[in-house]
Each structure stands twice: as C-alpha cells, then as structure tokens.
Protein backbone atom coordinates (compact mmCIF):
# COMPACT_ATOMS: atom_id res chain seq x y z
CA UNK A 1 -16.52 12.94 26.46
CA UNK A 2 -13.05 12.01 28.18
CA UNK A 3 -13.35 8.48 27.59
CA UNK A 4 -13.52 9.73 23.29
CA UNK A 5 -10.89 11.77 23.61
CA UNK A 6 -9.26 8.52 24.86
CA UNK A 7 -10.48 6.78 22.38
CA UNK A 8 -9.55 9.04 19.43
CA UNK A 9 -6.15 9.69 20.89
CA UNK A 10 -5.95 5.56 21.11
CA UNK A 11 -6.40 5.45 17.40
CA UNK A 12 -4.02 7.97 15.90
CA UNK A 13 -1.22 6.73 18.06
CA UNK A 14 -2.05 2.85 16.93
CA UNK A 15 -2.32 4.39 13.11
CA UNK A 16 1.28 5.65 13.77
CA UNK A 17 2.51 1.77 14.73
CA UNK A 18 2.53 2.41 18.86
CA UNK A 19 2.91 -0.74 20.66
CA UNK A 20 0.05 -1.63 22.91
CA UNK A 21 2.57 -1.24 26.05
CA UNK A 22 3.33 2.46 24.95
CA UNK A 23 0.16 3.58 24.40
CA UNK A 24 -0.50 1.93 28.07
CA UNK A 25 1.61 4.12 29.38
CA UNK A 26 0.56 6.95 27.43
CA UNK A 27 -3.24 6.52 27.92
CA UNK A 28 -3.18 4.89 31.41
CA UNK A 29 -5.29 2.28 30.37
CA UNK A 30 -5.26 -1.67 30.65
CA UNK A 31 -3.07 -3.46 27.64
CA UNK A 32 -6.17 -5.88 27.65
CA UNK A 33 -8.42 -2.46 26.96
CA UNK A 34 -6.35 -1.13 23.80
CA UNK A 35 -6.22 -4.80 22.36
CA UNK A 36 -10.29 -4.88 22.62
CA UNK A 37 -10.59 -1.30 21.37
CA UNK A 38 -8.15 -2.47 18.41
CA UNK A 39 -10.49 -4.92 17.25
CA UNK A 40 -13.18 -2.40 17.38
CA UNK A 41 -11.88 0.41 15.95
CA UNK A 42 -9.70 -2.11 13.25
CA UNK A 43 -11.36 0.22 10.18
CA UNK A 44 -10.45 3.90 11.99
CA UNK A 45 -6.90 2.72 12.43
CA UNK A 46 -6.31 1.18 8.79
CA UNK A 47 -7.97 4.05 7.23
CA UNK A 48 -5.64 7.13 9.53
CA UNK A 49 -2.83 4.62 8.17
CA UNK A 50 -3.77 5.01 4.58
CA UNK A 51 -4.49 8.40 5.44
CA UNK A 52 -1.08 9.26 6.91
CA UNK A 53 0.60 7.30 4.02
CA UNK A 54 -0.58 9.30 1.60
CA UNK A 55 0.31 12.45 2.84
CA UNK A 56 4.15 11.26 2.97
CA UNK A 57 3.80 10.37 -0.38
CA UNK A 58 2.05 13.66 -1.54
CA UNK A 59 5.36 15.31 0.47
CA UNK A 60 7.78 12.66 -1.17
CA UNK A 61 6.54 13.85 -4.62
CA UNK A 62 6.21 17.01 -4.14
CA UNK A 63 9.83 17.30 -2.61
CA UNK A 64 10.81 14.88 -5.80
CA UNK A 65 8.91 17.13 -7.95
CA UNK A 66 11.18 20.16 -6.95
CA UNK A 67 14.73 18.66 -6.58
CA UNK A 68 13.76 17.36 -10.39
CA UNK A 69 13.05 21.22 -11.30
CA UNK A 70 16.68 22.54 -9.62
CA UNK A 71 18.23 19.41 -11.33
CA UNK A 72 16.62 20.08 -14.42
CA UNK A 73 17.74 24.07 -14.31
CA UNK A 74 21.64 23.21 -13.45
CA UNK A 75 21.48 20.84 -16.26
CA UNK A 76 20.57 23.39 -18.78
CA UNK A 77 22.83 25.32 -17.48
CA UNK A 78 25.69 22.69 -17.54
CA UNK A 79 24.28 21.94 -21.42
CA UNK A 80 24.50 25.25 -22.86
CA UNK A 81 28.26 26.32 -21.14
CA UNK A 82 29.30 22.76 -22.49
CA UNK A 83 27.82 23.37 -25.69
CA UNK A 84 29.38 27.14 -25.95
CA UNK A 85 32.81 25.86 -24.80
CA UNK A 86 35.71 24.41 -27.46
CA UNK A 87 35.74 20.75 -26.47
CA UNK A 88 39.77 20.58 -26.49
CA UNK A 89 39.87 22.89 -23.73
CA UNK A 90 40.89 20.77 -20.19
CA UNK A 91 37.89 22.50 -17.97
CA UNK A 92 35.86 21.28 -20.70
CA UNK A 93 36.08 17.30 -19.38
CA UNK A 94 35.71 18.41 -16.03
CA UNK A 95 32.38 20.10 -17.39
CA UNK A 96 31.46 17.39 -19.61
CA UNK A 97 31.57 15.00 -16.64
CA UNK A 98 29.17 17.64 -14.19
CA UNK A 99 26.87 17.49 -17.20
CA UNK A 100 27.10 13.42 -17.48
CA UNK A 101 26.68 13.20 -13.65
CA UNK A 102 23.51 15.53 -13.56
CA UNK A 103 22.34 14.09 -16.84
CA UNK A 104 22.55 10.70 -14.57
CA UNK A 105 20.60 12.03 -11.42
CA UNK A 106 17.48 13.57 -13.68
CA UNK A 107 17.40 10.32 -15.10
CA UNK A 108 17.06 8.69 -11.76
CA UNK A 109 14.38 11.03 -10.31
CA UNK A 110 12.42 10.45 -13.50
CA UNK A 111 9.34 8.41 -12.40
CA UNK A 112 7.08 7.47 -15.43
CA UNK A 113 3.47 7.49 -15.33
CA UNK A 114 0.82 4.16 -15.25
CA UNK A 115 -2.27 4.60 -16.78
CA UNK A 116 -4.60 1.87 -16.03
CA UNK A 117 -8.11 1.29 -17.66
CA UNK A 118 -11.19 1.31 -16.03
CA UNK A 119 -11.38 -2.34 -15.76
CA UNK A 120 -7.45 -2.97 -14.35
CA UNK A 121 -9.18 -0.48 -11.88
CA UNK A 122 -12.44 -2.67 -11.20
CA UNK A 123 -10.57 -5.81 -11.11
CA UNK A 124 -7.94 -3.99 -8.47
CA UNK A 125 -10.83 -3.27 -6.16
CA UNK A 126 -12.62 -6.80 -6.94
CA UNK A 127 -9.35 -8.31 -5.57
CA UNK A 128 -9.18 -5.78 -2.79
CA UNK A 129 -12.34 -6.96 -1.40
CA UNK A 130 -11.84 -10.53 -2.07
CA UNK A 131 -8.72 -10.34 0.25
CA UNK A 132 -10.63 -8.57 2.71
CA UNK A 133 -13.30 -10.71 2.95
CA UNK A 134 -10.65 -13.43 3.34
CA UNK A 135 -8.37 -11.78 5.86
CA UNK A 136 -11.93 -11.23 7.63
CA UNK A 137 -12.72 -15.31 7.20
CA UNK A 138 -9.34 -16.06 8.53
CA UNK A 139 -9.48 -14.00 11.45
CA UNK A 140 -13.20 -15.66 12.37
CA UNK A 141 -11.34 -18.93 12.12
CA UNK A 142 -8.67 -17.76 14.25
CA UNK A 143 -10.85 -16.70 17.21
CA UNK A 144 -13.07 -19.47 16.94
C-alpha cells in the first residue's frame, strides 16, 4: 500500500513540473526509479496536468468574470454622473477621462466567444490523435 502512496504522490508532484532530483529528495527514491515510473505512468501525469490546467482556467475566468461585473457597475456609474453633469464644467473632463479609462479596461477584459461545428470538433480530435500516435512513433524510434 506504501509503495502506491509513493506512487500516487510521484505523479501529482511530476503533474505539477517537479524535477526528477526534487522529487528524489522528496520521495527517497532512486532518480533512475522516478524516470522508469515516468514512462509508466506518462498518461496519469498528462491527464492531472490537463486536469490542474483547467481548474486555473475555471479560477482565471471566474476571477475575470467578476472584475468584468465591478468594472461594468463603476462604468455605469461613471456614464450616468457624466451624462447628468453640464459638460463645460472642469470636473467634468476629469470625469469624462475616468469614464474613457474604464470604458478602455471593459473593453480589454471582454473575451468573445468561438463556436465551432461539430466537424472543426472531429477534425480537432482526428489531429489530436494523429500527433499522438506520432509523438508515440517518435519516441519508439528514439529508444530503439
């Protein structure tokens, strides 16, 4: 059961871009050992990678998501006290300009949306596995 532990411990901390040396010194085990269980457990690691990836990017977005929403509030705010305001008052440009500026920054957060049809979908995944099944050929011809 320890030697699992190890194992599972070996490929989380390899999914998180460890060097071999530190998770040496972590594990206690032989450089040689990690490098052999690498190959072995290639798949687990790539797929905790992918894994961990996407929850940053579910966090990015979401914390995008919101700073949009508090942007988007001040610059309603900044609209309707601009639009209220007689434009040949002086705090007037400096309001103007706060508008401008967060009028900028919503426009920079903005991220539009790709749709993609069902076949820009199959021929994604066609080329996926094409590139594995060459990165898989390549690395035959490499130990060979």
């Amino acid at each position: 059961m320890e030697i699992l532990d190890t194992k599972k411990k070996f490929i989380e901390l390899r999914a998180k871009g460890y060097s071999f040396d530190k998770i040496a010194k972590e594990l206690g085990k032989a450089k040689q050992t990690l490098i052999d269980w690498s190959k072995d457990y290639q798949e687990e690691i790539a797929n905790l990678k992918a894994l961990e990836l996407e929850a940053i990017q579910e966090e990015y977005y979401l914390l995008k998501e919101s700073r949009l929403q508090r942007l988007g509030g001040i610059l309603n705010k900044l609209r309707d006290e601009v639009e209220s305001r007689d434009l040949s008052d002086v705090p007037t440009d400096k309001l103007l300009d706060l508008y401008l500026k967060y009028d900028s920054q919503v426009k920079d957060e903005v991220v539009e949306p790709v749709f993609r049809s069902s076949e820009d979908i199959r021929e994604e995944e066609d080329e996926r596995r094409l590139l594995d099944q060459l990165t898989g050929l390549e690395r035959k011809l490499k130990a060979v």
